[in-house]
Structure formats: structure tokens, C-alpha cells
N, C-alpha and C. Protein backbone atom coordinates (compact mmCIF):
# COMPACT_ATOMS: atom_id res chain seq x y z
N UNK A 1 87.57 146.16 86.47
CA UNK A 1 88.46 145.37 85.67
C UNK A 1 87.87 143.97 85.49
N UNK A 2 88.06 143.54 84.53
CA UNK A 2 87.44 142.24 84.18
C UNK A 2 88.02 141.27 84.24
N UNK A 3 87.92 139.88 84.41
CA UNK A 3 89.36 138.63 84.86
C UNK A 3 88.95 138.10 83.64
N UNK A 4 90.16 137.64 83.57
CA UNK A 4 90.41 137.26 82.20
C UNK A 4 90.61 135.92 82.14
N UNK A 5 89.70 135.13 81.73
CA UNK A 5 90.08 133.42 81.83
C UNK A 5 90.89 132.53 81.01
N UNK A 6 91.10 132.26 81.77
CA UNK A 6 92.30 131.31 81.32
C UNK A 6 92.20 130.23 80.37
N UNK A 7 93.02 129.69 79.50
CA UNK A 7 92.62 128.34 78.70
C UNK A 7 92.66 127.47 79.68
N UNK A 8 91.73 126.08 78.92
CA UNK A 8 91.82 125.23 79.56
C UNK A 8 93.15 124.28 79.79
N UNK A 9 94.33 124.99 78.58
CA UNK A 9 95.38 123.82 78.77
C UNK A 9 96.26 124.45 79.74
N UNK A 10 95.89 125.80 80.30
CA UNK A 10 96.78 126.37 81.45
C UNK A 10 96.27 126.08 82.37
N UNK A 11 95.32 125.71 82.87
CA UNK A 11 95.00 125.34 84.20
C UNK A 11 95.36 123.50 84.67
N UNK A 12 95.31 124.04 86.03
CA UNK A 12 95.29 122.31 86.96
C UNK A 12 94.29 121.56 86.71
N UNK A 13 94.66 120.22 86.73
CA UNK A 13 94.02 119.33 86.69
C UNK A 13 92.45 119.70 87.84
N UNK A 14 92.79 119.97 88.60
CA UNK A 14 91.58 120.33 90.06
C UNK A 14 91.05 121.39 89.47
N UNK A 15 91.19 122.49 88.84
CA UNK A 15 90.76 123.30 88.18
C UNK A 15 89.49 122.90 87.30
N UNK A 16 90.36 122.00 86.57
CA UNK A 16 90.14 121.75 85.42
C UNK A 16 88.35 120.57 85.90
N UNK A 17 88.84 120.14 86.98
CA UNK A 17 87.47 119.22 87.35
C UNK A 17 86.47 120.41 88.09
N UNK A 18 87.07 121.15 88.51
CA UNK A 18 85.81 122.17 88.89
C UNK A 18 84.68 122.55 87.65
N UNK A 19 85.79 123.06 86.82
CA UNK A 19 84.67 123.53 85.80
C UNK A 19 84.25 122.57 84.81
N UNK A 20 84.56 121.21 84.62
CA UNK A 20 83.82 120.02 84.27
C UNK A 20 82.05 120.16 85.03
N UNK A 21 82.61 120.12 86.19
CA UNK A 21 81.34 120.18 86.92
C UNK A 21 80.20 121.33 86.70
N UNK A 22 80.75 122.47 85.73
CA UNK A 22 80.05 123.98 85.52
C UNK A 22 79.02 123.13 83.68
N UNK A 23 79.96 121.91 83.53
CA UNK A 23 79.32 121.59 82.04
C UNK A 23 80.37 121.92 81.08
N UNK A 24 81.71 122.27 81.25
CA UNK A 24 82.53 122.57 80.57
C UNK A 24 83.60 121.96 79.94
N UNK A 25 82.85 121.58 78.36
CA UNK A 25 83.48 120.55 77.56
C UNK A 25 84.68 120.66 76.99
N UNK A 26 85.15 121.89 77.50
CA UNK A 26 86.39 121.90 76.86
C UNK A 26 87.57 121.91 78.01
N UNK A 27 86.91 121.79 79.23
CA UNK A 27 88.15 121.74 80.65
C UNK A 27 87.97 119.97 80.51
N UNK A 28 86.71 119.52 79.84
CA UNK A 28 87.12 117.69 80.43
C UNK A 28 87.50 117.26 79.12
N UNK A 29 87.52 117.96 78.18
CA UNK A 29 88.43 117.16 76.77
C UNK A 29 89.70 117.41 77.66
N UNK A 30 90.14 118.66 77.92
CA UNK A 30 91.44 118.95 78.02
C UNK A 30 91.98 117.85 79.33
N UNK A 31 90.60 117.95 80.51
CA UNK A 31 91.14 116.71 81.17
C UNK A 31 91.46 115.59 81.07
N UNK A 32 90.55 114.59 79.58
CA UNK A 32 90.81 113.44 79.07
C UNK A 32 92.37 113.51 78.20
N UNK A 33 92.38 114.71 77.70
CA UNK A 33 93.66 114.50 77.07
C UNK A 33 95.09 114.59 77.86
N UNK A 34 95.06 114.74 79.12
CA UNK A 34 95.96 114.99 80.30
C UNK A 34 95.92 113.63 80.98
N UNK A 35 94.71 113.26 81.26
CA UNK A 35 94.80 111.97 82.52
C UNK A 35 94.79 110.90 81.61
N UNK A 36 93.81 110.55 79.68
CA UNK A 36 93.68 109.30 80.05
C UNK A 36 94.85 108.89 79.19
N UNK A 37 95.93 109.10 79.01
CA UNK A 37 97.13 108.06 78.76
C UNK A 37 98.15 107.02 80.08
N UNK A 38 98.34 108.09 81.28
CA UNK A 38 98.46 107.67 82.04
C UNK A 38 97.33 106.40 82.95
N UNK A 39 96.32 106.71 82.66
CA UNK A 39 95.20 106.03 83.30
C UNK A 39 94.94 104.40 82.45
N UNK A 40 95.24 105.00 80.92
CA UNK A 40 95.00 103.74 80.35
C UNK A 40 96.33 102.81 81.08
N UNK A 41 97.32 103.69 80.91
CA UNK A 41 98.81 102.32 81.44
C UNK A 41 98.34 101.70 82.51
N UNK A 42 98.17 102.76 83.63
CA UNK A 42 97.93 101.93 84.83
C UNK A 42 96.62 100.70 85.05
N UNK A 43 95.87 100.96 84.17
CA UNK A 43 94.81 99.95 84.08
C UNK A 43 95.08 98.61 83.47
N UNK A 44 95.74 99.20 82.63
CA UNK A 44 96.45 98.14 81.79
C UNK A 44 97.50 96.88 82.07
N UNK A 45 98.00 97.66 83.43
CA UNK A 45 99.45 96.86 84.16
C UNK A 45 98.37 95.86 85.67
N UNK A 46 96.78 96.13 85.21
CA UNK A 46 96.10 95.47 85.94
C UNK A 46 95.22 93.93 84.75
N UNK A 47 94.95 94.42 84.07
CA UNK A 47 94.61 94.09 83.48
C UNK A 47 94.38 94.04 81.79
N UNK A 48 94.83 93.03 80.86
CA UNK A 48 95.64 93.24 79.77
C UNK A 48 94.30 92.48 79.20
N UNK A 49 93.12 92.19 79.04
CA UNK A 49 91.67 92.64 78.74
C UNK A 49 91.73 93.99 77.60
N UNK A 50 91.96 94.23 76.64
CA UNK A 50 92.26 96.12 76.00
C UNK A 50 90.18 95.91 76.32
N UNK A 51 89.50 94.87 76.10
CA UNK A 51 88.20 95.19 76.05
C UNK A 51 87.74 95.76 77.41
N UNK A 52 87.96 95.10 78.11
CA UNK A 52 87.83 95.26 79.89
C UNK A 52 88.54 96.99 80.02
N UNK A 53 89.29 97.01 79.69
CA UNK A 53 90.46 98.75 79.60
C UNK A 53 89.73 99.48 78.70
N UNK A 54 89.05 99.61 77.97
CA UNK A 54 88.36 100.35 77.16
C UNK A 54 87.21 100.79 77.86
N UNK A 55 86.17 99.77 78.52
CA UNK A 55 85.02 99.89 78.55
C UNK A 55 85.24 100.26 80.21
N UNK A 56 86.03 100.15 80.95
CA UNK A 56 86.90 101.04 81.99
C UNK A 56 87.01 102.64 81.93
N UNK A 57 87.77 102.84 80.88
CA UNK A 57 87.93 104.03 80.54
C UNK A 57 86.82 105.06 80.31
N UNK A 58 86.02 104.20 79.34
CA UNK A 58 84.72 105.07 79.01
C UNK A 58 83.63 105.17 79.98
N UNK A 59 83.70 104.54 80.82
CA UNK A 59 82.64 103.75 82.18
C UNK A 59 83.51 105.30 83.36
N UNK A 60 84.60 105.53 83.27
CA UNK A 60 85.41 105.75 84.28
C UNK A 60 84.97 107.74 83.77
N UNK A 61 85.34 108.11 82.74
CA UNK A 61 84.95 109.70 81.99
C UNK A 61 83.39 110.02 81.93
N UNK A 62 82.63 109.03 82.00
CA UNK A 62 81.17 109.47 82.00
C UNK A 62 80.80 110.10 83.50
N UNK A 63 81.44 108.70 84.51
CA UNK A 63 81.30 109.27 86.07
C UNK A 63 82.21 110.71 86.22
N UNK A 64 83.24 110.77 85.68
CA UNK A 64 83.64 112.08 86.14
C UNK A 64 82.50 113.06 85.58
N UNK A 65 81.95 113.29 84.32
CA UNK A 65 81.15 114.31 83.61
C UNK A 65 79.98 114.13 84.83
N UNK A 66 79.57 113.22 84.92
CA UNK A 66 78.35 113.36 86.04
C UNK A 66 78.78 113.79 87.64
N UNK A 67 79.66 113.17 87.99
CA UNK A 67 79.62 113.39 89.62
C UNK A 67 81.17 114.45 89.77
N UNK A 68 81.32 115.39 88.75
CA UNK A 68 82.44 115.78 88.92
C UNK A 68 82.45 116.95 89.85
N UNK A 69 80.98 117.55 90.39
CA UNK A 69 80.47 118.26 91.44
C UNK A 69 80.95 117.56 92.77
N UNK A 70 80.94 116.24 92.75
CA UNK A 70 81.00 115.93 93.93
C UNK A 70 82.90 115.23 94.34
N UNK A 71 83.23 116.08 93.31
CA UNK A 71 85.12 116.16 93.74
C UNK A 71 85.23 117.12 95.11
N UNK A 72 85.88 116.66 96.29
CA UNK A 72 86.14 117.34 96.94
C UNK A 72 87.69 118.03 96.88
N UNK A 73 88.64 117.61 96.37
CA UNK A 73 89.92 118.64 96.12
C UNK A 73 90.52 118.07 97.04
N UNK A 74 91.31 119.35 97.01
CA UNK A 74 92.83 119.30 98.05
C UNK A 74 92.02 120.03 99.26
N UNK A 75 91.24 120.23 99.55
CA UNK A 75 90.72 120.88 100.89
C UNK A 75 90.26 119.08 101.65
N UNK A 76 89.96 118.27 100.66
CA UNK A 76 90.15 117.02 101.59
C UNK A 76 91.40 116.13 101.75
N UNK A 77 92.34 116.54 101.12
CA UNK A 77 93.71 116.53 101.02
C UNK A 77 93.81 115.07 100.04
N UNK A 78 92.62 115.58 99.04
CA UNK A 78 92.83 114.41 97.53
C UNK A 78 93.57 115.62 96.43
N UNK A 79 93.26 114.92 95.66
CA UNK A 79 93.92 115.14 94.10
C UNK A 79 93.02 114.78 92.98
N UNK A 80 93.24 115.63 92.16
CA UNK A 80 92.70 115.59 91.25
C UNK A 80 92.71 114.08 90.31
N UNK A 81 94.33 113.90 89.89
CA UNK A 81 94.76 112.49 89.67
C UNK A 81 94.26 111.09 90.40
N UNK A 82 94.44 111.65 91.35
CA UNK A 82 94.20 110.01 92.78
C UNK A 82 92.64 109.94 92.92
N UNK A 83 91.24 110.76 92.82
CA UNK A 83 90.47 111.44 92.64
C UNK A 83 89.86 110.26 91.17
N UNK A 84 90.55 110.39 90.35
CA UNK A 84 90.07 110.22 88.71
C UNK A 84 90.96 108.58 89.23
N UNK A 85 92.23 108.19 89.32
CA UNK A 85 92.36 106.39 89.37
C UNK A 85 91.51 106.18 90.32
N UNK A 86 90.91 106.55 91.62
CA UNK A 86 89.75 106.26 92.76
C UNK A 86 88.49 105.49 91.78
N UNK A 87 88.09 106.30 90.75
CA UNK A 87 87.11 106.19 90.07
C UNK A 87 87.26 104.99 88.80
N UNK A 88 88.40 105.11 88.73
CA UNK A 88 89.06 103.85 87.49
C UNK A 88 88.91 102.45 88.24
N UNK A 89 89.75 102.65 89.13
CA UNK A 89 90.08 100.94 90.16
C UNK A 89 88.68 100.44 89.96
N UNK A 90 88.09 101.50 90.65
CA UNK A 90 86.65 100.18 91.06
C UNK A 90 85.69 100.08 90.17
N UNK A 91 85.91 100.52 88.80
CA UNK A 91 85.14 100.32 87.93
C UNK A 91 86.01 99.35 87.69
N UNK A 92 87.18 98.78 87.82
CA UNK A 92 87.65 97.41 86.86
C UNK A 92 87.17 96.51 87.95
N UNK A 93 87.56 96.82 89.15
CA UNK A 93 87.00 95.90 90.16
C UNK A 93 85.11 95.26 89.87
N UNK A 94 84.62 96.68 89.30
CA UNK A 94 83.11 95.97 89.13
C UNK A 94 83.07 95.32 87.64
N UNK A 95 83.80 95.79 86.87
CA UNK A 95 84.25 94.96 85.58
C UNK A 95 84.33 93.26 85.56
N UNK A 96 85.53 93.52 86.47
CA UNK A 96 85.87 92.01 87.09
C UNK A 96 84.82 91.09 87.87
N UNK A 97 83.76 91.98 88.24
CA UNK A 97 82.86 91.29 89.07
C UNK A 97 81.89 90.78 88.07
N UNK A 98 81.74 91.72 87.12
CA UNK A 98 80.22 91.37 86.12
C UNK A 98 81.15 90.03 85.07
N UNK A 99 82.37 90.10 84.52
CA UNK A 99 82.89 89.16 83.88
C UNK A 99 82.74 87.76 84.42
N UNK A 100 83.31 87.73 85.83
CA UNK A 100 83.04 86.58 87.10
C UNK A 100 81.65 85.98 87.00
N UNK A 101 80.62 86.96 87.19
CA UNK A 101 78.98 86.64 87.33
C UNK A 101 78.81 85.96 85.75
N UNK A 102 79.43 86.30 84.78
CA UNK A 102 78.89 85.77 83.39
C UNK A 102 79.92 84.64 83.05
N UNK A 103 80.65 84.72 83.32
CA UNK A 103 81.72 84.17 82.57
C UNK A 103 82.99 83.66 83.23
N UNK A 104 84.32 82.87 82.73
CA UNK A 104 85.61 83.03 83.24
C UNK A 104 85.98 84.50 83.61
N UNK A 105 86.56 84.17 84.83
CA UNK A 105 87.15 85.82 85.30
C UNK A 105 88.35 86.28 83.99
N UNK A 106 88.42 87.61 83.81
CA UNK A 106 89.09 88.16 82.52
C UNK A 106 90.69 87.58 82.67
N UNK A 107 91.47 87.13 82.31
CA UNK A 107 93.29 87.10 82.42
C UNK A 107 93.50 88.35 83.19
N UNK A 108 94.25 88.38 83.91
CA UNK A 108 95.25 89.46 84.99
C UNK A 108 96.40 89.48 84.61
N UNK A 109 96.82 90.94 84.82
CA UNK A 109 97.87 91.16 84.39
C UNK A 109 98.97 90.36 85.58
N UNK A 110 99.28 89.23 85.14
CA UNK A 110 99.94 88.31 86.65
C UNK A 110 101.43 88.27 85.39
N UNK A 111 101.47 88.37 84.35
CA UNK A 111 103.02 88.21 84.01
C UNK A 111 103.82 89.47 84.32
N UNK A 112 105.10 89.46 84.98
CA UNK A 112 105.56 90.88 85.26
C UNK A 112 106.20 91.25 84.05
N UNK A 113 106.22 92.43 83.59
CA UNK A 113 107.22 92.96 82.42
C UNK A 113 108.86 92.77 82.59
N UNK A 114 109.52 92.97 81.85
CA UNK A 114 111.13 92.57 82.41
C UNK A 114 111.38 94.35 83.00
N UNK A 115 110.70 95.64 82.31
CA UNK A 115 110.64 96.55 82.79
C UNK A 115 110.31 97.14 83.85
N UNK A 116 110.42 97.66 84.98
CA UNK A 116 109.75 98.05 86.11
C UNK A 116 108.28 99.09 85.38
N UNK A 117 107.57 98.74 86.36
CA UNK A 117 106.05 99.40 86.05
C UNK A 117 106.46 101.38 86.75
N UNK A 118 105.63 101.96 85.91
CA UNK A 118 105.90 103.32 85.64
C UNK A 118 105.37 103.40 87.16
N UNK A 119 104.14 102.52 87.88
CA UNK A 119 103.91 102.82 89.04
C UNK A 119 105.21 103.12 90.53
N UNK A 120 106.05 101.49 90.09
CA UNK A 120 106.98 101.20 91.08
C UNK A 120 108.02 102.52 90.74
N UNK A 121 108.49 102.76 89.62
CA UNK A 121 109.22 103.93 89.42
C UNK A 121 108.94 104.88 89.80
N UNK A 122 107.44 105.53 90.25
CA UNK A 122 107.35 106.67 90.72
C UNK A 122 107.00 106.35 91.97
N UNK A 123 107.03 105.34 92.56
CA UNK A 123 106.89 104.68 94.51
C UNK A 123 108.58 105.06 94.79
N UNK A 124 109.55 104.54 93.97
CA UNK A 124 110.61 104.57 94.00
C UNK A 124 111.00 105.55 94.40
N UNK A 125 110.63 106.73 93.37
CA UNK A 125 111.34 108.55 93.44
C UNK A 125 110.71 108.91 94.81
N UNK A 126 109.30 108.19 95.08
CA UNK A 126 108.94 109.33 96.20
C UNK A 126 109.02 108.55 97.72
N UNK A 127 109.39 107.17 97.57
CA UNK A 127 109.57 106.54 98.97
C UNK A 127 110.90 105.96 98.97
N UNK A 128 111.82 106.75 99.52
CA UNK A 128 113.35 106.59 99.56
C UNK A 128 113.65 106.03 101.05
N UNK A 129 115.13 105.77 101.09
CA UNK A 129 115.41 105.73 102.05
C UNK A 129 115.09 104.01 102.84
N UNK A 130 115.02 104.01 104.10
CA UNK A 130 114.59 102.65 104.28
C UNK A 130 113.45 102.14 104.34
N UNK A 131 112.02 103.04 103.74
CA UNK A 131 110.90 102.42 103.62
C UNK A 131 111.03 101.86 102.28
N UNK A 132 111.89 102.64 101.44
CA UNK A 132 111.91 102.44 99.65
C UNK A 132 112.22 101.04 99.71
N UNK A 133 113.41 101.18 100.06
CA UNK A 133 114.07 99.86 100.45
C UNK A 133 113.68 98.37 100.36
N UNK A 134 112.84 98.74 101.55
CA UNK A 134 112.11 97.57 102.59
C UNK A 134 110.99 97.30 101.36
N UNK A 135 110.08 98.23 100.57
CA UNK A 135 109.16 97.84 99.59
C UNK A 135 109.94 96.98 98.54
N UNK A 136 110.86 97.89 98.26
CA UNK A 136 111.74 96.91 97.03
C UNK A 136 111.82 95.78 97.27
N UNK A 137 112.64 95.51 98.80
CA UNK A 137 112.69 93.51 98.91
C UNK A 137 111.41 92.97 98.96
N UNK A 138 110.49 93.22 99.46
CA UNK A 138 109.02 92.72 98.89
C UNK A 138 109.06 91.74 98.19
N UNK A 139 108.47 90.62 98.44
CA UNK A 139 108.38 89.60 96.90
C UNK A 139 107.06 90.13 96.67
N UNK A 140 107.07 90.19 95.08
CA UNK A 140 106.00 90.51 93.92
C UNK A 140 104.66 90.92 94.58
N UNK A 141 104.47 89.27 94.94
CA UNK A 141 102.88 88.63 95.21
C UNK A 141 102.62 89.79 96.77
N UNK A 142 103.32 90.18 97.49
CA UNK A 142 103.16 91.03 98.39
C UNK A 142 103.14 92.17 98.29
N UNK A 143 104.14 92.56 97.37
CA UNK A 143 104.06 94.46 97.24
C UNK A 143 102.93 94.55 96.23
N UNK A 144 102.26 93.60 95.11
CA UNK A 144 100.82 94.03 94.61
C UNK A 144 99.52 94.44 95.87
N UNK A 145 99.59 93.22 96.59
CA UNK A 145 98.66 93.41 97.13
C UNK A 145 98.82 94.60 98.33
N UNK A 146 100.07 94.59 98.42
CA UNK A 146 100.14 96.21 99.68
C UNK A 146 99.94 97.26 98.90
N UNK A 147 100.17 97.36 97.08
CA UNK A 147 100.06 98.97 96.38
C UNK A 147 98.07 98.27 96.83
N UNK A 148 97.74 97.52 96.40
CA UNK A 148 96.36 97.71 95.81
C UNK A 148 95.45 98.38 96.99
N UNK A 149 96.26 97.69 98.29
CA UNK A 149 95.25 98.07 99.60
C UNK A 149 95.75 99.39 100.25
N UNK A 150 96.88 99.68 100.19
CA UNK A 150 97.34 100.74 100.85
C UNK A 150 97.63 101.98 99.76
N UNK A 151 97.98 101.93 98.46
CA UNK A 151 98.43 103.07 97.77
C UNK A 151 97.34 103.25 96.91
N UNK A 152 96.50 102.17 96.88
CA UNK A 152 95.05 102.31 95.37
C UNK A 152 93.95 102.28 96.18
N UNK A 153 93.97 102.24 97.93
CA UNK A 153 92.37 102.41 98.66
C UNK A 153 91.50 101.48 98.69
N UNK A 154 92.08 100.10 97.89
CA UNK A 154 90.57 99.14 97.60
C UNK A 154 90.79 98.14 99.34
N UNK A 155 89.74 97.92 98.83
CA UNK A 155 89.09 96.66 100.47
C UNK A 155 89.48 95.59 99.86
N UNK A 156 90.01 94.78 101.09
CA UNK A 156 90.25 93.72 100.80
C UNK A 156 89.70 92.78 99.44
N UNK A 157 88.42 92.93 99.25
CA UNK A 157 87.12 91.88 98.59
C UNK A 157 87.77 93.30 97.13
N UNK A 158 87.71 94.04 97.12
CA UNK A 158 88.70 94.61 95.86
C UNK A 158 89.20 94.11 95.70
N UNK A 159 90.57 93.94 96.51
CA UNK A 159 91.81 93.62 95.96
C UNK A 159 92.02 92.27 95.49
N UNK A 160 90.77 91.94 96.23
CA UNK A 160 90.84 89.92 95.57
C UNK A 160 90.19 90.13 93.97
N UNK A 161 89.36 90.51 93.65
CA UNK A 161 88.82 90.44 92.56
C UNK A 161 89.77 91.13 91.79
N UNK A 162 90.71 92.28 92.17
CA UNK A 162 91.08 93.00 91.39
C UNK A 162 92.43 91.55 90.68
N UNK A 163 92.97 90.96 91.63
CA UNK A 163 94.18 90.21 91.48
C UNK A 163 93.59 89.56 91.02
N UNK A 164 92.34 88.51 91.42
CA UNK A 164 92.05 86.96 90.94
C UNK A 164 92.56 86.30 92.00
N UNK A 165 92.17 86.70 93.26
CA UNK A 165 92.95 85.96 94.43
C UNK A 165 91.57 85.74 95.35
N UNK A 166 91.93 84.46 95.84
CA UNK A 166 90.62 84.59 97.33
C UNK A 166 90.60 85.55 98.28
N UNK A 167 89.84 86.28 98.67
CA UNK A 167 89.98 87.26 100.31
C UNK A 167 90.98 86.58 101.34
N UNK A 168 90.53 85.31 101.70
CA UNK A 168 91.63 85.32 102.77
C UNK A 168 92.72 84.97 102.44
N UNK A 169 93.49 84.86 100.67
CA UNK A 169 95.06 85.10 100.04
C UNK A 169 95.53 86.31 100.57
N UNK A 170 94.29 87.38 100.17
CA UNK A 170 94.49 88.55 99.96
C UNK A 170 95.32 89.16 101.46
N UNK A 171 94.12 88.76 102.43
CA UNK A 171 94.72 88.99 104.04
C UNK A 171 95.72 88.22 103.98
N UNK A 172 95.81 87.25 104.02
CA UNK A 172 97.44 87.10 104.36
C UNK A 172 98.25 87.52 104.19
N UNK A 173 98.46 87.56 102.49
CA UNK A 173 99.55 88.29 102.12
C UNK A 173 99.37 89.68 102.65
N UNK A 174 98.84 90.11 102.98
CA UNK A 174 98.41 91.88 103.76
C UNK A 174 99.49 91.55 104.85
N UNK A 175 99.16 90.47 105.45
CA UNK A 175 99.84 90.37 107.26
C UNK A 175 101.19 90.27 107.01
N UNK A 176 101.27 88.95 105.80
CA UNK A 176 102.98 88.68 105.45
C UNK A 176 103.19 90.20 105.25
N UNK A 177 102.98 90.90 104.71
CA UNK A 177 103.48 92.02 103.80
C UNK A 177 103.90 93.54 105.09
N UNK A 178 102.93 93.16 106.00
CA UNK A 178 103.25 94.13 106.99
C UNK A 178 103.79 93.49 107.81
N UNK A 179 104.31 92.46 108.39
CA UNK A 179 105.70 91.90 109.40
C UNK A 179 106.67 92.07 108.84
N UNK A 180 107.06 91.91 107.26
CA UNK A 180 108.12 91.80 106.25
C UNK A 180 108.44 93.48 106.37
N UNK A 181 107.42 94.35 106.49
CA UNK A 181 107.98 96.13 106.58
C UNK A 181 108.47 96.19 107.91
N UNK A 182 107.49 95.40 108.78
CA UNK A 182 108.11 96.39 110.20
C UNK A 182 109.47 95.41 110.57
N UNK A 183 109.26 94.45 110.16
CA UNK A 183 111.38 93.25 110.38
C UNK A 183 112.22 94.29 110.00
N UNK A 184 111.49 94.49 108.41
CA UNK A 184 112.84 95.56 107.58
C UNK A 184 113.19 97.13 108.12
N UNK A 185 112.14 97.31 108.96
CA UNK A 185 112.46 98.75 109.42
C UNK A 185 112.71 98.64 110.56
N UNK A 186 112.76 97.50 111.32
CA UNK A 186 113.11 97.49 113.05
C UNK A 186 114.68 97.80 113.55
């Protein structure tokens, strides 16, 4: 009996990066047309640069086509999604670095929307209860820098460049930000 393959718009995202990695242009269209709307927002709620977000984006789909062999999956208990923003962040982070080396650092996205960010809305649905809570009272300048270091993976010297903040802003607000969780949860 013969297996019968599947389209690319029925399969998972993790799927879908496996056989990227086989050379398969029609699992990473189908992946660009899945991840990069979401990917552009979230880049975007970093940085409002559309030039810097563009050249992100395209900087960010070439590395997947090349190193998409070297996705390890859910057997390392990643994601396909978290996997592909891993690869976004620190290309704006090196964005931000080459702008810095040439030039004024790019504007940051430092004005908040009157809307909650699609990020905090989905921190919201999935951290309830009294950790949800305790993030919510957060002032601003603290729950950025706790998503950037704790929910987006970057190092400190990231998260400064990523904000436009000095490293040792960055630690502080890290320390404020973790006495302010464990007060609220004690």
C-alpha cells in the first residue's frame, strides 16, 4: 500500500519545517503564509521601523530555508512557532545593533497602544490565576523587560538593545520585576 501525502496546508507547522528542510517549496510558502502575519505583528509591537520589520522578516525566512535541518521539534520540547520568533528576536536584536554601529538607534516601539498587545492577550488566556494577576499589576517598563528575558529567551545585552535601554536598566528592572512577582505571590 502506498502513503499518501498529504498537502502542505494540512499539515503542522513542525511538519511543515521538516520538509522545508527536504527543499520543499511548497511546505515553506505554506509556512510563510501561516507564521509571517503573526510574526510581522509581533515584530512590529517591538519595533515600528516597517524598514527594520521588513528586512527582519526576510533576514528571518532565508535562515529558516537554510538551517531548517537544524530545528529540533517537540522532542526538545520547542515549537515550531517559538522555534521561527527564536530566529526573528535576534535578528532585530542584530538589526538594532548594525543601526547603533551606523547610525541613531532605530525608534522603539516605547508608545503603548490604548489596545492590549495580541502578545499580553494570549499571556493572559494562558497564565491565569495569581501568576496572571501578579503580571498584570506589573508596571509596563517591567513586564517588557520580564516578556523579553523570560518569555522571548534574549540575554540581558538583548534585551537592552532590543528596548533601547542600558544593561544594567535592563537588570534592574529584571530584579524589580522578580521581588514585585514573588511580594504578589507570597
Amino acid at each position: 500500500m502506498r502513503a499518501v501525502r498529504k498537502a502542505p496546508d494540512e499539515l503542522d507547522e513542525e511538519r511543515l519545517v521538516r520538509l522545508v528542510a527536504r527543499g520543499d517549496r511548497a511546505a515553506f510558502e505554506e509556512l510563510y503564509r501561516r507564521t509571517s502575519p503573526w510574526l510581522a505583528v509581533r515584530l512590529r509591537r517591538r519595533c515600528v521601523d516597517e524598514q527594520i520589520v521588513a528586512e527582519v522578516m526576510q533576514e528571518t525566512y532565508l535562515a529558516v530555508w537554510r538551517a531548517a535541518g537544524a530545528f529540533a521539534g517537540t522532542t526538545a520540547g520547542g515549537t515550531a512557532a517559538g522555534w521561527l520568533w527564536t530566529i526573528a528576536a535576534r535578528r532585530l536584536v542584530d538589526a538594532f545593533r548594525r543601526r547603533a554601529h551606523h547610525a541613531e538607534p532605530p525608534p522603539a516601539a516605547a508608545v503603548p497602544d490604548a489596545a492590549p498587545a495580541a502578545e499580553e492577550e494570549a499571556l493572559a488566556a494562558t497564565v491565569d490565576g495569581d501568576v496572571g494577576d501578579a503580571l498584570r499589576r506589573l508596571a509596563p517598563e517591567l513586564r517588557q523587560v520580564l516578556q523579553a528575558m523570560v518569555l522571548d529567551g534574549l540575554s540581558v545585552r538583548e534585551t537592552a538593545v532590543l528596548l533601547g535601554l542600558p544593561e544594567g536598566t535592563v537588570k534592574t528592572r529584571a530584579r524589580r520585576a522578580r521581588i514585585a512577582m514573588r511580594r504578589a505571590l507570597a
